[in-house]
Protein backbone atom coordinates (compact mmCIF):
# COMPACT_ATOMS: atom_id res chain seq x y z
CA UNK A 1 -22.22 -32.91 0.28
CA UNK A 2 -19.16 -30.38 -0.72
CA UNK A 3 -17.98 -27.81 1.93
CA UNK A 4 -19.24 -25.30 -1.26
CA UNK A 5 -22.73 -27.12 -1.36
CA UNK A 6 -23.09 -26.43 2.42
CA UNK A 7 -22.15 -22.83 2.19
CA UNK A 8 -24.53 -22.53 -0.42
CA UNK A 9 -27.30 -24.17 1.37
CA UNK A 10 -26.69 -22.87 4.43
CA UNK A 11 -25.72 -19.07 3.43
CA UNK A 12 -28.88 -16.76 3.16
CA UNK A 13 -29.23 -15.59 -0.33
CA UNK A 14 -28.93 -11.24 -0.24
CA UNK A 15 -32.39 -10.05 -1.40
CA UNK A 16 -31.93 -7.07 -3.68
CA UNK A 17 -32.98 -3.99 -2.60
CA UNK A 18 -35.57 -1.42 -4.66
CA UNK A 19 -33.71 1.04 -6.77
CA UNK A 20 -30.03 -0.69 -6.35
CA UNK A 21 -27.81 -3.19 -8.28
CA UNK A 22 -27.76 -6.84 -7.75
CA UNK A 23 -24.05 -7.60 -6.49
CA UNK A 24 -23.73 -11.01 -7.98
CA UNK A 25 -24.73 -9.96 -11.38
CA UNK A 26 -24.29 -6.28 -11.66
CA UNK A 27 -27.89 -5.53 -12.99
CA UNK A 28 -30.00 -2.45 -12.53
CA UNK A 29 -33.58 -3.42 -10.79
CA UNK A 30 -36.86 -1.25 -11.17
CA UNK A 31 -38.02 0.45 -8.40
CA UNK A 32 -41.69 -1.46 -7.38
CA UNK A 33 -43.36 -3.45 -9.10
CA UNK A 34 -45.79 -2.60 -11.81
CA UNK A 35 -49.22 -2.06 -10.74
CA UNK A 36 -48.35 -3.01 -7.24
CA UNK A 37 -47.87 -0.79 -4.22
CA UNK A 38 -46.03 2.06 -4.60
CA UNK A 39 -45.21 0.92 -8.48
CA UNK A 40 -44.58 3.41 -11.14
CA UNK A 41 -44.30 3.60 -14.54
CA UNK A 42 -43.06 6.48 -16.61
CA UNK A 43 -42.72 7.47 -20.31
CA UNK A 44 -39.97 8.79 -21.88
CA UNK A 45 -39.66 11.80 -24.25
CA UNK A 46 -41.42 10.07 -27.16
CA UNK A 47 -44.33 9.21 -25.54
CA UNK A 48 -45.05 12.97 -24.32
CA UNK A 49 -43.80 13.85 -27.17
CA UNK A 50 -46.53 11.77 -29.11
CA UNK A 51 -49.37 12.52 -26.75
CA UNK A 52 -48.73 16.23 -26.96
CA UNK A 53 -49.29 16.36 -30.72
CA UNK A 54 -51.96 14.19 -30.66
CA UNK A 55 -53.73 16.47 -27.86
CA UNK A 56 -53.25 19.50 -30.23
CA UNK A 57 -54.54 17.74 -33.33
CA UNK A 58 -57.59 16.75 -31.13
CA UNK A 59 -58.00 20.76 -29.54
CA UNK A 60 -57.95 22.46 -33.08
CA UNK A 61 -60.89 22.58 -34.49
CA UNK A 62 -62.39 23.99 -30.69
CA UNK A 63 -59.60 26.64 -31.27
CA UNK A 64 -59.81 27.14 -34.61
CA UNK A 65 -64.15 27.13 -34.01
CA UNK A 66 -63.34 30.14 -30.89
CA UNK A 67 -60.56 32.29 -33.32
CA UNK A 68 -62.74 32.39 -36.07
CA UNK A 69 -65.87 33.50 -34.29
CA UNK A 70 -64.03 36.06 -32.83
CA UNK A 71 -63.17 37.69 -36.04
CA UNK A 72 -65.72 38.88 -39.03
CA UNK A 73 -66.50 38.16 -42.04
CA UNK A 74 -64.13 40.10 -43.74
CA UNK A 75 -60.85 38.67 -42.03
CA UNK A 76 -61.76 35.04 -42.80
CA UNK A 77 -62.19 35.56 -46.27
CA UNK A 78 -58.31 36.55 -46.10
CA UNK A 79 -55.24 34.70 -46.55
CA UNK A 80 -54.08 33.67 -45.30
CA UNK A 81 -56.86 32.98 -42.22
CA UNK A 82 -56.30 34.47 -39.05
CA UNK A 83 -55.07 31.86 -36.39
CA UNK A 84 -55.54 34.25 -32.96
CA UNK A 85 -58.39 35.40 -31.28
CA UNK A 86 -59.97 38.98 -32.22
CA UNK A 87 -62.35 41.59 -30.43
CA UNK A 88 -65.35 40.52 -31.78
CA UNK A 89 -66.39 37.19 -29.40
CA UNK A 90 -68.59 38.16 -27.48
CA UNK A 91 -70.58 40.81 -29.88
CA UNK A 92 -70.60 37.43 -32.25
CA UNK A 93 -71.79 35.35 -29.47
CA UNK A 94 -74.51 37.80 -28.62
CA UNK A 95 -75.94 37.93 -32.62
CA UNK A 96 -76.24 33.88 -32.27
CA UNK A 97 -77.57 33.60 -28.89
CA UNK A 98 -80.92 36.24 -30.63
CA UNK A 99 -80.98 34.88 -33.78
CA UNK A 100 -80.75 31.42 -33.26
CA UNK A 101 -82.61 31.32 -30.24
CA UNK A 102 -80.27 29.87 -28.61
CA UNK A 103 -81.38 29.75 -24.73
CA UNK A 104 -84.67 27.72 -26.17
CA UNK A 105 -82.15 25.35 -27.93
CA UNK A 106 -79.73 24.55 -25.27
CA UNK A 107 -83.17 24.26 -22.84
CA UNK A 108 -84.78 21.97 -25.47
CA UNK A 109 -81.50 19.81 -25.97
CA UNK A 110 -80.76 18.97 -22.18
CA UNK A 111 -84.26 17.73 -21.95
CA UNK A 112 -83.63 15.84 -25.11
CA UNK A 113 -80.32 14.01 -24.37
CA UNK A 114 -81.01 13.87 -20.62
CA UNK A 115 -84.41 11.92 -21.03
CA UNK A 116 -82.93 9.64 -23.77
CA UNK A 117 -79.48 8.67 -21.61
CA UNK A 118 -81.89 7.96 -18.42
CA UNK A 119 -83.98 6.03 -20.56
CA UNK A 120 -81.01 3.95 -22.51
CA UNK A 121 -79.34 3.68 -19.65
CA UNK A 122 -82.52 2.15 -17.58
CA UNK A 123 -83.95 0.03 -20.11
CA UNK A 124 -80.61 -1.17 -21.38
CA UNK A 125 -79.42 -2.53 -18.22
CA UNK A 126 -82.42 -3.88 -17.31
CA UNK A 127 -82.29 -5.70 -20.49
CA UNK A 128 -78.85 -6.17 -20.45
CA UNK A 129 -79.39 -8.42 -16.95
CA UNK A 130 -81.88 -10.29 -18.27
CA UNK A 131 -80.10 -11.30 -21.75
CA UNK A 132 -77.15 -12.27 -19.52
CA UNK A 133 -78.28 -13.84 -16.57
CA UNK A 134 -81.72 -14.95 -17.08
CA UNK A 135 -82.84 -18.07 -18.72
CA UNK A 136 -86.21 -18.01 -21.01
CA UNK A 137 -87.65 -19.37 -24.36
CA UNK A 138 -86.45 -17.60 -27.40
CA UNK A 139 -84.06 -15.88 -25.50
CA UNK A 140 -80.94 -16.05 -28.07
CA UNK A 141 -83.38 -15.04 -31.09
CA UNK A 142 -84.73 -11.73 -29.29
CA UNK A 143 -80.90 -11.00 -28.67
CA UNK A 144 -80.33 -11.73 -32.73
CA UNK A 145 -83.44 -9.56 -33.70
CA UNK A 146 -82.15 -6.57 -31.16
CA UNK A 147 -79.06 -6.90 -32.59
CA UNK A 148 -80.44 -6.71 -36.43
CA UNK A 149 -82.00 -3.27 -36.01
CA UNK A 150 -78.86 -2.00 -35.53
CA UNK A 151 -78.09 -2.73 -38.98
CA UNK A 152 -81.24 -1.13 -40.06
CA UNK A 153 -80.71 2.71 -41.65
CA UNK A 154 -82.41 4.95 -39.63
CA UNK A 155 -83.12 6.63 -43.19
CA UNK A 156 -85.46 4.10 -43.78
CA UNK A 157 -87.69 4.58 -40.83
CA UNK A 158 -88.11 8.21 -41.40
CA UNK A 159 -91.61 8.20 -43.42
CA UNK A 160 -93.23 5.86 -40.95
CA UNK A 161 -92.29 7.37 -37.95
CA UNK A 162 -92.97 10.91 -39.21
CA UNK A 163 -96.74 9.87 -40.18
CA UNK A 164 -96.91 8.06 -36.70
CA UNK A 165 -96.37 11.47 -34.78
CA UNK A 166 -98.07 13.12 -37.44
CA UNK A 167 -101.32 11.23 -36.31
CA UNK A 168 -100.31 11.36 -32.64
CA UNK A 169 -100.50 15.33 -33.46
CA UNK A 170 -97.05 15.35 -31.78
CA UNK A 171 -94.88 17.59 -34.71
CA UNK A 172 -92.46 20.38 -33.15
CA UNK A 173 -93.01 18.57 -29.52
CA UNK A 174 -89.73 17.33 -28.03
CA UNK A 175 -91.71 13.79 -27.35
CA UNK A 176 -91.39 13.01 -31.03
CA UNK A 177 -87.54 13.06 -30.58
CA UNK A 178 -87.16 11.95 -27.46
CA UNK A 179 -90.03 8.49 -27.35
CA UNK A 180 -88.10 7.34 -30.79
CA UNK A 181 -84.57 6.64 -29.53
CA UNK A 182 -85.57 6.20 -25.81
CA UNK A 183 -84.44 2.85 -25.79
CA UNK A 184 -81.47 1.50 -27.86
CA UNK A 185 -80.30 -1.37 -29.15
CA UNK A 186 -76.43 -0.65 -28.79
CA UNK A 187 -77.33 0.21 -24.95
CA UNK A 188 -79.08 -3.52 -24.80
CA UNK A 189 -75.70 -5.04 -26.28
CA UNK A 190 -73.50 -3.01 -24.38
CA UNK A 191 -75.10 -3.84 -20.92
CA UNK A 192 -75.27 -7.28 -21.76
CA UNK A 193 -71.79 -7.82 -23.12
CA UNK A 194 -70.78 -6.07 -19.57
CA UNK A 195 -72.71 -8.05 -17.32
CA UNK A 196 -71.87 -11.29 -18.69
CA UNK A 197 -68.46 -10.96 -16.94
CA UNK A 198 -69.05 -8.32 -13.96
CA UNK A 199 -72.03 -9.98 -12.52
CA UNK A 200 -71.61 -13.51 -11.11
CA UNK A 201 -74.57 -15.55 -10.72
CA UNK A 202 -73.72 -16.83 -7.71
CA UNK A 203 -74.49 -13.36 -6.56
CA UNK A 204 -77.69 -13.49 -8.08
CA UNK A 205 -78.66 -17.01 -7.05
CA UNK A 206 -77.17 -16.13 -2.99
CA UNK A 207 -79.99 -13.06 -3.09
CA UNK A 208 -82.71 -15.11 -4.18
CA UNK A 209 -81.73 -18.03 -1.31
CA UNK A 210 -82.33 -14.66 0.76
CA UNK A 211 -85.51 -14.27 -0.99
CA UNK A 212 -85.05 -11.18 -2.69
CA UNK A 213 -87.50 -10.15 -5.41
CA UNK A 214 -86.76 -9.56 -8.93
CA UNK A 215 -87.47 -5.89 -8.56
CA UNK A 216 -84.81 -6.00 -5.54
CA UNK A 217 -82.24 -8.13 -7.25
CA UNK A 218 -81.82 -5.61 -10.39
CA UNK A 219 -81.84 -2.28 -7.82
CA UNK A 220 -79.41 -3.82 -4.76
CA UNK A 221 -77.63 -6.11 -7.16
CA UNK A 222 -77.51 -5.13 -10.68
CA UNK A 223 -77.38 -1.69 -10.46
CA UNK A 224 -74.10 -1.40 -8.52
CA UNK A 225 -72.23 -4.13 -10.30
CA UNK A 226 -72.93 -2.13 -13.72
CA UNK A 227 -72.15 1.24 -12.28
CA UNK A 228 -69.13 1.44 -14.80
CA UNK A 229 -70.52 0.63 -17.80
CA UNK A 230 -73.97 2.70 -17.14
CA UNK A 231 -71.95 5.77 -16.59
CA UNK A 232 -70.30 5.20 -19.89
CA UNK A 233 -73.41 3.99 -21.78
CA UNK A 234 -74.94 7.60 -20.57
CA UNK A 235 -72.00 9.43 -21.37
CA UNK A 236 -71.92 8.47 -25.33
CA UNK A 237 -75.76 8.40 -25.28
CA UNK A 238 -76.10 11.99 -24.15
CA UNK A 239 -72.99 12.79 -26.56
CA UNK A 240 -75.15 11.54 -29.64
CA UNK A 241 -78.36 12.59 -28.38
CA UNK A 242 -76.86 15.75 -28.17
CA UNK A 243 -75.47 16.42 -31.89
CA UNK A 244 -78.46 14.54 -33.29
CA UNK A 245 -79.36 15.98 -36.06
CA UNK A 246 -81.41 13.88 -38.67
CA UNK A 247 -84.12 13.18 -37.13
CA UNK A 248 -84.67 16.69 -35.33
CA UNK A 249 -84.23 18.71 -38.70
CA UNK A 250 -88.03 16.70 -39.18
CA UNK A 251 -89.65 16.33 -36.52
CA UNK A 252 -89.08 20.32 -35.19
CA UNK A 253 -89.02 23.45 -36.24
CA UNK A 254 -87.55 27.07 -35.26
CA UNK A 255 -90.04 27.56 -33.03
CA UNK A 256 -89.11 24.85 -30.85
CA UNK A 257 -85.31 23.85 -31.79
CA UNK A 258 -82.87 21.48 -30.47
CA UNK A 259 -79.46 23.08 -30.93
CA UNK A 260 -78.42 21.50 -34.26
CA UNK A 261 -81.89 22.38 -35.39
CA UNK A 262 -81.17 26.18 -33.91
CA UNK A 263 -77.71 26.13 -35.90
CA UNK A 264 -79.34 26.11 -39.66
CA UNK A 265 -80.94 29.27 -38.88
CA UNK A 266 -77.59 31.02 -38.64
CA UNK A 267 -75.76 32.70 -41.83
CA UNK A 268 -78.34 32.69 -43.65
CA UNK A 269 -78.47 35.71 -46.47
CA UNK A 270 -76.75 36.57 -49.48
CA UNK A 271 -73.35 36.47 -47.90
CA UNK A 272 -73.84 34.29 -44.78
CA UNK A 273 -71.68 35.30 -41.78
CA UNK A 274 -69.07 32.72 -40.81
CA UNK A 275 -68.10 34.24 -37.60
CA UNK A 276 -71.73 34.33 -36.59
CA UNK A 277 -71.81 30.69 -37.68
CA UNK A 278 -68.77 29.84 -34.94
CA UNK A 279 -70.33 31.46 -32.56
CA UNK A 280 -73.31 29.55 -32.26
CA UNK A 281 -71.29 26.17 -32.86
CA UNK A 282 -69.26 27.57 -30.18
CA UNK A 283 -72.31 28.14 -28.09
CA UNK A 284 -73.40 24.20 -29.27
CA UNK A 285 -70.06 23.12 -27.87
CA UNK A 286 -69.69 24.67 -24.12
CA UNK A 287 -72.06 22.56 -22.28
CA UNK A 288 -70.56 19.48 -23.67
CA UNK A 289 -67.18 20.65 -22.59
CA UNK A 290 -68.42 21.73 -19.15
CA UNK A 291 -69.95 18.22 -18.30
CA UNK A 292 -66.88 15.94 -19.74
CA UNK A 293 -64.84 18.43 -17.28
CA UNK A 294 -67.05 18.02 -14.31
CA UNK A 295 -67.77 14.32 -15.09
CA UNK A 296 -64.94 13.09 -16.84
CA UNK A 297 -62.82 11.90 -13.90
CA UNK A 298 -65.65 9.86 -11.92
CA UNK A 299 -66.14 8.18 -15.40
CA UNK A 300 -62.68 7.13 -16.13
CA UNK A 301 -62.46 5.94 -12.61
CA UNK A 302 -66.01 3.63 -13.46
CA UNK A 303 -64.26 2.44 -16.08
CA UNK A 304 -61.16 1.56 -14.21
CA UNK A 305 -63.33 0.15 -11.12
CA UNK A 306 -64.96 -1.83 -13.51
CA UNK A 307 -61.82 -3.15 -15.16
CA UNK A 308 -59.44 -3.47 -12.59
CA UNK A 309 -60.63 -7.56 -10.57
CA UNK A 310 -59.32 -8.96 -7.19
C-alpha cells in the first residue's frame, strides 16, 4: 500500500455540514433532508404565483354570488355588472330567508345530509371490511353487482321509487330522501379500496387468537384503522347530500323543503329578482363554508395520517 493509500484510509473523511459547501467539490448542500426532521421544502415565485390565481379562480363565483346579492335588480342588468359589494345584503338576505323559508330548509337539509353521511359512512365501512378482509362464497360477484349500480342512471329509478313511497304514504317526508341514498355504492368501493392496504390481517387474525368477536373486531379494529378515509367518505357524502337536487325536487314540496328545493321558490314573477336569487344561494352556501372551515384541517390531517406509513 502507497503512503497516499494510507492517508486516505487512515484520514477521516470531513462530513459536510447542513447549509454549507462541500470543500472538496465546491457544491452547495440543502439544508435537511426532505421529509425528515427538521426538512423543508419551499416554492419559488411561480408556484405562489400559480396557486394564487388558481385560489382566486376557485373564490369567484362565492364573491361574485355575495356582490351581486348585495345589489338590486336594476344594477345587474347594467354594464357593465357591478364587481363590489352594495348596501342592500342584508335587506336581500332577509326577503330570501321569508320567502324561501329558509330556516325550515337549512333544518330539513342537515337532517338530510347528516343521516345519509352517518349512514354511508357506517354501512360502507362495514362493507368495505368485509369485501376486503373476509372470505365467503360469491364474494367477488356481490363486489361486481355493487359496483354495476353505479353505472345505473339514477333517472331511471325515479318512477319506481316515487310509486314505492307513494304507497308507503311517505311524499313530502324527509324519509323518502334520506332511506333512498342511505347506503352507497361509491362508499362500499371506497372503504374497500382503503382497507385493502391500511388494514393488515394479521391484525385481524392476532384479535381473533384473543378471541374477539366480530362485532368487537370492526369497532376496536376497523374503525380506527379507517378513520382517514371515513372522515373523507362523510365529507363528500354530506357535500352531495347537501346540493342534491333531483331527487328532492320529487319527492318534497314547499312545505317541507330541502334547501335546493327552497331555492326554486325564489325570483319567481314577471321579472324575477336576481339579487334575491344570490341571496338565498348565498344563504345555501354558509353552512357548507362554516363546516369545511371548522373541519377542514382534522380532515386533511386523516388523510395525511392515513397516507403517511412507518
Amino acid at each position: 500500500m502507497s503512503v497516499l493509500d494510507s492517508d486516505r484510509a487512515t484520514s477521516p473523511r470531513t462530513a459536510p455540514e447542513p447549509g454549507g459547501t462541500d470543500r472538496r467539490t465546491g457544491r452547495g448542500r440543502v439544508r435537511g433532508r426532505a421529509g425528515g426532521a427538521g426538512g423543508t421544502l419551499h416554492g419559488g415565485k411561480l408556484t405562489y404565483a400559480v396557486l394564487i390565481l388558481v385560489t382566486a379562480i376557485a373564490l369567484f363565483p362565492l364573491f361574485w354570488t355575495a356582490v351581486a346579492a348585495s345589489r338590486n335588480n336594476t344594477r345587474l342588468a347594467e354594464m357593465p355588472p357591478p364587481f363590489w359589494f352594495g348596501g342592500n345584503l342584508f335587506k336581500n338576505l332577509g326577503i330570501a330567508w321569508t320567502d324561501a323559508n329558509m330556516g325550515l330548509a337549512l333544518l330539513n337539509t342537515t337532517i338530510v345530509a347528516g343521516s345519509i353521511a352517518i349512514g354511508t359512512v357506517l354501512f360502507g365501512t362495514i362493507a368495505g371490511f368485509a369485501f376486503a378482509k373476509l372470505r365467503f362464497r360469491f364474494r367477488n360477484l356481490l363486489l361486481m353487482l355493487t359496483i354495476g349500480t353505479m353505472m345505473v342512471p339514477p333517472q331511471l329509478s325515479v318512477v319506481p321509487l316515487f310509486m314505492a313511497i307513494a304507497e308507503l304514504e311517505w311524499t313530502n317526508q324527509l324519509q323518502a330522501v334520506i332511506l333512498p341514498t342511505f347506503v352507497s355504492a361509491f362508499g362500499v368501493f371506497f372503504m374497500r379500496q382503503y382497507l385493502l392496504e391500511a388494514l393488515p390481517t394479521e391484525l385481524i387474525e392476532a384479535a381473533r387468537v384473543d378471541g374477539a368477536s366480530s362485532l368487537r373486531i370492526v369497532w376496536h379494529v376497523v374503525f380506527p384503522a379507517a378513520r382517514p378515509a371515513m372522515a373523507v367518505l362523510g365529507m363528500l357524502t354530506f357535500v352531495m347530500a347537501w346540493n342534491d337536487f333531483f331527487w328532492p325536487i320529487i319527492a318534497l314540496t314547499q312545505q317541507n323543503p330541502t334547501v335546493q328545493v327552497a331555492l326554486t321558490g325564489l325570483g319567481r314573477g314577471y321579472i324575477p329578482d336576481q339579487s334575491v336569487i344570490m341571496a338565498g344561494a348565498l344563504l345555501g352556501t354558509l353552512p357548507l363554508l362554516l363546516i369545511l372551515t371548522v373541519f377542514g384541517k382534522q380532515i386533511v390531517g386523516g388523510i395525511m395520517q392515513g397516507a403517511v406509513k412507518g
